[in-house]
PDB file of N, CA and C in Angstrom:
ATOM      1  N   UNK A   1       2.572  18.938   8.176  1.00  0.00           N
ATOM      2  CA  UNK A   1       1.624  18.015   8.785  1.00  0.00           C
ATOM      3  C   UNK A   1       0.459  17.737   7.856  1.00  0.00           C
ATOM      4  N   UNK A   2       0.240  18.753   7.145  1.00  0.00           N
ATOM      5  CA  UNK A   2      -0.813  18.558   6.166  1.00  0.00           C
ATOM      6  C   UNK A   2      -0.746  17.847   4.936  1.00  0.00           C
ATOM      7  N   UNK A   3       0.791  17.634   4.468  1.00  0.00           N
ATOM      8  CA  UNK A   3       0.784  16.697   3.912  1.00  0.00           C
ATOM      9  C   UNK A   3       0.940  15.187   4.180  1.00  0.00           C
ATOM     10  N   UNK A   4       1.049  14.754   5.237  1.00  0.00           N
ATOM     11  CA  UNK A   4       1.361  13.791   6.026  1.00  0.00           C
ATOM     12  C   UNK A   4      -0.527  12.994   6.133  1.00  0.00           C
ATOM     13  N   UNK A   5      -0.872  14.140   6.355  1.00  0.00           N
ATOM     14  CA  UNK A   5      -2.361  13.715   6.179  1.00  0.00           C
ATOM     15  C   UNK A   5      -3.047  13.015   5.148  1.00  0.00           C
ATOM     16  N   UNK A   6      -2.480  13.988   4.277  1.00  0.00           N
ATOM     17  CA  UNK A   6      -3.120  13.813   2.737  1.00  0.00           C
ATOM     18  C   UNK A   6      -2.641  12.552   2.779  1.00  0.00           C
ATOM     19  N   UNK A   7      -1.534  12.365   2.731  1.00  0.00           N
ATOM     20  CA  UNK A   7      -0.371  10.698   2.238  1.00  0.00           C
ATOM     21  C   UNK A   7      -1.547   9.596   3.526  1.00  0.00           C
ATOM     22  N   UNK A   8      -2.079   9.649   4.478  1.00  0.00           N
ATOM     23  CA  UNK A   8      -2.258   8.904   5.283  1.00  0.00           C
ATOM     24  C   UNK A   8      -3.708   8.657   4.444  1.00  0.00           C
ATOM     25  N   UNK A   9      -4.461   9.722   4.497  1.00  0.00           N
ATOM     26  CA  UNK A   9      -5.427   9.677   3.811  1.00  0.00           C
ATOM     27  C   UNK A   9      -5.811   8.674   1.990  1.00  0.00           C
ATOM     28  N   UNK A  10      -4.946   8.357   1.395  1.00  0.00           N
ATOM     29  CA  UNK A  10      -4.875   8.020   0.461  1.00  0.00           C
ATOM     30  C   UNK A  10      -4.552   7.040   0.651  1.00  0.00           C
ATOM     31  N   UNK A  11      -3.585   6.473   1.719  1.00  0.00           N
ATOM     32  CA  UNK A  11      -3.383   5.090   1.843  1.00  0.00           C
ATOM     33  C   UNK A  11      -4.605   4.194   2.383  1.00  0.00           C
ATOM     34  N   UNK A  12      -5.538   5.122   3.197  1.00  0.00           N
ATOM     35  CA  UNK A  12      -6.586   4.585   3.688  1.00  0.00           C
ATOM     36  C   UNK A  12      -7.651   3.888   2.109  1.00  0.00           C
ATOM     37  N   UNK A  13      -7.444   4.714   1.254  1.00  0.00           N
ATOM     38  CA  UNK A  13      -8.141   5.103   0.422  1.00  0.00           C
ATOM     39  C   UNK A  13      -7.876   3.489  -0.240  1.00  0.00           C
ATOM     40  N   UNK A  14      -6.562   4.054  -0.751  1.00  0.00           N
ATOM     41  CA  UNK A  14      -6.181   3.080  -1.694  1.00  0.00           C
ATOM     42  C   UNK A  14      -6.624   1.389  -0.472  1.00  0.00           C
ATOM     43  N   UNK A  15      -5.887   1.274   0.264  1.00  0.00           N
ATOM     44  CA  UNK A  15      -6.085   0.123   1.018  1.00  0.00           C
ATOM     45  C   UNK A  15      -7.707  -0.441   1.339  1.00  0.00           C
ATOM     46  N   UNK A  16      -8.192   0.342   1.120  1.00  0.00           N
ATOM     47  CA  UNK A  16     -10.058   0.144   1.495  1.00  0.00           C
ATOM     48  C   UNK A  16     -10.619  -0.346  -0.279  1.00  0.00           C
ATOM     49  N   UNK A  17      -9.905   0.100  -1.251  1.00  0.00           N
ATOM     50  CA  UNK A  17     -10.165   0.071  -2.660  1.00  0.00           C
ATOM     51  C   UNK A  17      -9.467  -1.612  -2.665  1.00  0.00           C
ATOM     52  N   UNK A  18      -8.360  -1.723  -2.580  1.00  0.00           N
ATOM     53  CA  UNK A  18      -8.033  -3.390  -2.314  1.00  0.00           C
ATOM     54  C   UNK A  18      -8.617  -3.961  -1.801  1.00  0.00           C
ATOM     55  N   UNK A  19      -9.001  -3.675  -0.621  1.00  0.00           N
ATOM     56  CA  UNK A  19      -9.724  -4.790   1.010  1.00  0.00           C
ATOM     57  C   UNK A  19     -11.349  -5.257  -0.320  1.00  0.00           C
ATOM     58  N   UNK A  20     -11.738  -4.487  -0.840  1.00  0.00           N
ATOM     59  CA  UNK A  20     -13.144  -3.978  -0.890  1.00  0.00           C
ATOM     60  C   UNK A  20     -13.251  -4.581  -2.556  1.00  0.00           C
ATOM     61  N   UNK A  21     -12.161  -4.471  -3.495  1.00  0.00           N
ATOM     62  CA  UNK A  21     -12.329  -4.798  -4.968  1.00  0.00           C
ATOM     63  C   UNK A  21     -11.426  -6.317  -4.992  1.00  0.00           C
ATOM     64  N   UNK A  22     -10.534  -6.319  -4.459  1.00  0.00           N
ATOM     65  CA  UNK A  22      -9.582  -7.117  -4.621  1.00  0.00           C
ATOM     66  C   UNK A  22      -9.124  -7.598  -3.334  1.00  0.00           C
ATOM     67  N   UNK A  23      -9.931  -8.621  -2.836  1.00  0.00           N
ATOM     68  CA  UNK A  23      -9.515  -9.288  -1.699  1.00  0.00           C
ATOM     69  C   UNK A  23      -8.167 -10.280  -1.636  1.00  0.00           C
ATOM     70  N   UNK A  24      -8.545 -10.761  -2.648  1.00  0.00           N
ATOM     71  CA  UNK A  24      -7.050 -12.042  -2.605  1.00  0.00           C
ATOM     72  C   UNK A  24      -5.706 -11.167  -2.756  1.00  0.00           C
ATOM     73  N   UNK A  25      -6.164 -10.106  -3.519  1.00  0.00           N
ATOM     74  CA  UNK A  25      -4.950  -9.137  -3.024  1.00  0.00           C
ATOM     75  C   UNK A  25      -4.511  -8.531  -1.717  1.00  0.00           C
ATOM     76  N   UNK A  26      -5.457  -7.830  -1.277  1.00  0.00           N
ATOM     77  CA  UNK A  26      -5.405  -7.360   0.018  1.00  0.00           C
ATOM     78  C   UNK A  26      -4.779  -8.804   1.244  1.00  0.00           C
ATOM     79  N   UNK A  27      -5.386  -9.692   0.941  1.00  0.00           N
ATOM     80  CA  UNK A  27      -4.617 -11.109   2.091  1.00  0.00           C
ATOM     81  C   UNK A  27      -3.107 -10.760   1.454  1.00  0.00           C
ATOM     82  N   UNK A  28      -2.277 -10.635   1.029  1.00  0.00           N
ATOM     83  CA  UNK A  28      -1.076 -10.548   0.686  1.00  0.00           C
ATOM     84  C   UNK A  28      -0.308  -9.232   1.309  1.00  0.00           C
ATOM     85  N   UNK A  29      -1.074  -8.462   1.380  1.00  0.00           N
ATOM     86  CA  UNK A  29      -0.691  -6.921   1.845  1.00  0.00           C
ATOM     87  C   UNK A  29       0.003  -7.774   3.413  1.00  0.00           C
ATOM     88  N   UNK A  30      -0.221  -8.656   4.399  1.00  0.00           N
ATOM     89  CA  UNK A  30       0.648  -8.562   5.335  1.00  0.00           C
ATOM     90  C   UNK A  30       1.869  -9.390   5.236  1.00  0.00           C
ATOM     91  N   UNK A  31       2.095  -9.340   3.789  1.00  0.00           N
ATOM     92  CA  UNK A  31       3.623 -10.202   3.257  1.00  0.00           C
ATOM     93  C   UNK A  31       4.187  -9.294   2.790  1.00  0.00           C
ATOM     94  N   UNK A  32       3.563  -7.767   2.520  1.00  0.00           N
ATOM     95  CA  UNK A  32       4.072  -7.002   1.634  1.00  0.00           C
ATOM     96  C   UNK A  32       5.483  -6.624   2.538  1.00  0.00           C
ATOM     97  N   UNK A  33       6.691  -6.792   2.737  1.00  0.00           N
ATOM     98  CA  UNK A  33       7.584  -6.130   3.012  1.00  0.00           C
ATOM     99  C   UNK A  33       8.029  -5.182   3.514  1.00  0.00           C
ATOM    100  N   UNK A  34       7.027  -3.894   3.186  1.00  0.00           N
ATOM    101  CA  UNK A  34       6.825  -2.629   3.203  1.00  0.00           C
ATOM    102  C   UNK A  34       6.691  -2.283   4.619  1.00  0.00           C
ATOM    103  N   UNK A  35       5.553  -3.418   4.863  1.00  0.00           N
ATOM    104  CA  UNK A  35       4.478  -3.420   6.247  1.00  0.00           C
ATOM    105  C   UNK A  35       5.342  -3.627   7.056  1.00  0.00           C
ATOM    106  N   UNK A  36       6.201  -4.314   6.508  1.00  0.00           N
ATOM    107  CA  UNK A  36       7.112  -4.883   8.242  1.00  0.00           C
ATOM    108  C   UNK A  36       8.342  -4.284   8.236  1.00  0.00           C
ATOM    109  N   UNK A  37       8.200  -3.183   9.853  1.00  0.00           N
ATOM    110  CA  UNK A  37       9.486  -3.291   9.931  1.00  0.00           C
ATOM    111  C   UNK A  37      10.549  -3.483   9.996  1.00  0.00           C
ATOM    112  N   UNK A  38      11.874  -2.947  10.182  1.00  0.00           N
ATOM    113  CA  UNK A  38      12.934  -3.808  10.181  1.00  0.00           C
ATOM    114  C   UNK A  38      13.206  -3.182  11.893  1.00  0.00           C
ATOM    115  N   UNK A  39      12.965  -2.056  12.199  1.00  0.00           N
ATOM    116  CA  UNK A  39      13.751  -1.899  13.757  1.00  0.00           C
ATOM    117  C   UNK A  39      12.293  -2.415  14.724  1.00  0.00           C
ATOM    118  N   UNK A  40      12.570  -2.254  15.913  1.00  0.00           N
ATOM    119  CA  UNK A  40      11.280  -2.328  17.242  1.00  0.00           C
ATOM    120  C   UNK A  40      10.439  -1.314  16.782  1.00  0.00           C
ATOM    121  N   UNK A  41      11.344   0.057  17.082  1.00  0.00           N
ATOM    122  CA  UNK A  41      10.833   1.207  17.294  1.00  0.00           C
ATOM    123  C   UNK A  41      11.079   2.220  15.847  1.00  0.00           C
ATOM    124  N   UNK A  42      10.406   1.806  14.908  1.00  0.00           N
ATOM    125  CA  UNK A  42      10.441   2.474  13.256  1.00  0.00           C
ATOM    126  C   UNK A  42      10.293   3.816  13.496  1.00  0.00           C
ATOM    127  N   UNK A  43      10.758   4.716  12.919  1.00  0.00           N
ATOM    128  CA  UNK A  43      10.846   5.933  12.315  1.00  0.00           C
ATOM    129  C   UNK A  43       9.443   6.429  11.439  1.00  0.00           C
ATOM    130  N   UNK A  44       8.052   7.092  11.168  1.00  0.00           N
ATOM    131  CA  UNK A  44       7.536   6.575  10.457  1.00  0.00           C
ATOM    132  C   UNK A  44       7.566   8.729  10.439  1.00  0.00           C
ATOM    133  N   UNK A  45       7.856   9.030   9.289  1.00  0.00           N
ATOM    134  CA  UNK A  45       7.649   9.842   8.528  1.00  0.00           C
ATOM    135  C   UNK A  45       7.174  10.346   7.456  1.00  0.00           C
ATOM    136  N   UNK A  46       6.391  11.236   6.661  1.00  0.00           N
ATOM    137  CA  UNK A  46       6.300  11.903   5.777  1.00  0.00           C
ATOM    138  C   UNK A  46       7.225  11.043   4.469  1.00  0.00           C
ATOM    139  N   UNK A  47       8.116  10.865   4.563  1.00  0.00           N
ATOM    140  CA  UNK A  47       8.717  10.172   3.191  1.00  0.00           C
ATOM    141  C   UNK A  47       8.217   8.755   3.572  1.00  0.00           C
ATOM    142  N   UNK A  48       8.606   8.018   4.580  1.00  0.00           N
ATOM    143  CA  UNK A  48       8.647   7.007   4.548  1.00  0.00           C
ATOM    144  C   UNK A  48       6.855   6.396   4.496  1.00  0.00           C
ATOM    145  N   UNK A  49       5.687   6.913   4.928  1.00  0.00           N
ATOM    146  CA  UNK A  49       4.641   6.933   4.813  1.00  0.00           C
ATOM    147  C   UNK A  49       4.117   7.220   2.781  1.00  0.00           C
ATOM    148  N   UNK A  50       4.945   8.160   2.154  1.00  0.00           N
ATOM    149  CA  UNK A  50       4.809   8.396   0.379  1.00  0.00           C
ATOM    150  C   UNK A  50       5.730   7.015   0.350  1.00  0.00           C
ATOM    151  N   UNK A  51       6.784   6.745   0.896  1.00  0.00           N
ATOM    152  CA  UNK A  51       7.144   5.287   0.513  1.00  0.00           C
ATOM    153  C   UNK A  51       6.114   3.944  -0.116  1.00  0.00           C
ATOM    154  N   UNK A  52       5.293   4.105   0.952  1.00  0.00           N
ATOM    155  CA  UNK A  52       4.395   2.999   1.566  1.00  0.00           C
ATOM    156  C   UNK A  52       3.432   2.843   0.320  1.00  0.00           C
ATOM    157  N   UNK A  53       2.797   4.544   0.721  1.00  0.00           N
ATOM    158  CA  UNK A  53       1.812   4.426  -0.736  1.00  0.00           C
ATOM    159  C   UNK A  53       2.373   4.467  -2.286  1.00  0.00           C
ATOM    160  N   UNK A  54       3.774   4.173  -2.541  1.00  0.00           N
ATOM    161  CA  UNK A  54       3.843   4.656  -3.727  1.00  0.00           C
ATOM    162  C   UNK A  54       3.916   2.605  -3.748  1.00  0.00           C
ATOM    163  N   UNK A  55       4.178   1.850  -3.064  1.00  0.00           N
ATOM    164  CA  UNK A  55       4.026   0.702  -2.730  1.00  0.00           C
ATOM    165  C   UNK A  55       2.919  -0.402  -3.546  1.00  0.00           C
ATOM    166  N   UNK A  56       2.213   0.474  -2.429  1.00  0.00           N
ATOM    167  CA  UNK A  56       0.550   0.140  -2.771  1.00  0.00           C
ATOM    168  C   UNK A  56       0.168   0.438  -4.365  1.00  0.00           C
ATOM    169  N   UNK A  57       0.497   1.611  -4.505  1.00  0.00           N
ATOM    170  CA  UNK A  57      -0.340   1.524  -6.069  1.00  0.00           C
ATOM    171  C   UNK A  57       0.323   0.787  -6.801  1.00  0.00           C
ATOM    172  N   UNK A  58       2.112   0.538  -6.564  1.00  0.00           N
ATOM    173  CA  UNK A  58       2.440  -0.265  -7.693  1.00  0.00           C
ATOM    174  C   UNK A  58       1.970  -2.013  -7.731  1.00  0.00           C
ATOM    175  N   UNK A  59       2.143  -1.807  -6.380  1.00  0.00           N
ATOM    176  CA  UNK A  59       1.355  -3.319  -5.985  1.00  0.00           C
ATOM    177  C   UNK A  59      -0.103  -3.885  -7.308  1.00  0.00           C
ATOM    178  N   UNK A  60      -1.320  -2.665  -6.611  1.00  0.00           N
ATOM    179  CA  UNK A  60      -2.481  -3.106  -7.506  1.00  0.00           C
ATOM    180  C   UNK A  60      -1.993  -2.632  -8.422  1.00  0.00           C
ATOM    181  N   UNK A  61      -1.023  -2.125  -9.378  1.00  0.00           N
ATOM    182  CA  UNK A  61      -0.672  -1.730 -10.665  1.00  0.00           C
ATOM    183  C   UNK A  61      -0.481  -3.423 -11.023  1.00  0.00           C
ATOM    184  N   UNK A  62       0.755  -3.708 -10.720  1.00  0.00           N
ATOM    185  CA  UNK A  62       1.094  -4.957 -11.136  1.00  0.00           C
ATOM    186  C   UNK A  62       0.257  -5.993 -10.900  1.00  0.00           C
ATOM    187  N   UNK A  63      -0.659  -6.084 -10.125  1.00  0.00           N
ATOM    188  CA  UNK A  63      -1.854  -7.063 -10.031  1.00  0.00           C
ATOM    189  C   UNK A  63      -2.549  -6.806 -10.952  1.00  0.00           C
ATOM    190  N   UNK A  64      -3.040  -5.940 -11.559  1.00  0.00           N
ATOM    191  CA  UNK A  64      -4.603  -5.476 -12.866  1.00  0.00           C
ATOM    192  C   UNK A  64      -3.793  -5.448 -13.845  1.00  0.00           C
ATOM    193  N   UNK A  65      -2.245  -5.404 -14.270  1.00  0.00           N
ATOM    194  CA  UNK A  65      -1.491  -5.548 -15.060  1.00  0.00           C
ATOM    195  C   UNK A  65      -1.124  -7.075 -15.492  1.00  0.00           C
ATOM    196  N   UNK A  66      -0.750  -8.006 -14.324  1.00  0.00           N
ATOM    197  CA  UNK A  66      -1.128  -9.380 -14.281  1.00  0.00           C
ATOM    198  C   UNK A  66      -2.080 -10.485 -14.645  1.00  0.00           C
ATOM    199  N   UNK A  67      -3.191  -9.260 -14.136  1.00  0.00           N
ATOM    200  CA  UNK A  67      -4.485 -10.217 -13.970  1.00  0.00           C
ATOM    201  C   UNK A  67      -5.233 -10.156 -15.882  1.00  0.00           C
ATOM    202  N   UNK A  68      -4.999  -8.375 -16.390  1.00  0.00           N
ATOM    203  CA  UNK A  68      -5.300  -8.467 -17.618  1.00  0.00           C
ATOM    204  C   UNK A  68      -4.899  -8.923 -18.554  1.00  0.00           C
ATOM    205  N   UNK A  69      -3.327  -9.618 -18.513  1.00  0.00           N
ATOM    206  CA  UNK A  69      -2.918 -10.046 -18.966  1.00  0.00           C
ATOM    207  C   UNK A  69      -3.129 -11.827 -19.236  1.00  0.00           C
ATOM    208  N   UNK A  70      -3.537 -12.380 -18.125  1.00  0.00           N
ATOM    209  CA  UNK A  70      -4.001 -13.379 -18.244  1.00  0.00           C
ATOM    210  C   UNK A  70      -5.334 -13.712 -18.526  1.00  0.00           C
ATOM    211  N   UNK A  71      -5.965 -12.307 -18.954  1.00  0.00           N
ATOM    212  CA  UNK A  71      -7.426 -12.676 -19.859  1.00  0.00           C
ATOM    213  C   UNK A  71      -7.723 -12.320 -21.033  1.00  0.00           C
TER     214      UNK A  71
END
């Protein structure tokens, strides 16, 4: 459970670091794929939650990877 935390905790993290540095990014986060389930009633576990965030960072990875590239 305690790691489940940590993973929840970091997504908060990371997602508040987008909302907050990188807005035009963050508007995209509810296209991200990730976000949407595929059943009614999702499964949301410990892996599938490290899923999410490993998501997210590659996300703003490839955005500041993008963006430096075009300056």
């Amino acid at each position: 459970m305690k790691k489940l935390h940590k993973i929840l905790n970091e997504i908060t993290e990371l997602t508040t670091l987008i909302e907050t540095d990188y807005p035009e990014l963050y508007r995209s986060l509810d296209e991200n794929p990730m976000t949407l389930p595929i059943s009614q009633h999702p499964h949301m576990d410990k892996e599938v939650m490290q899923e999410y965030l490993e998501s997210l960072k590659q996300l703003l990875y490839h955005y500041l990877d993008e963006h430096n590239t075009n300056n």
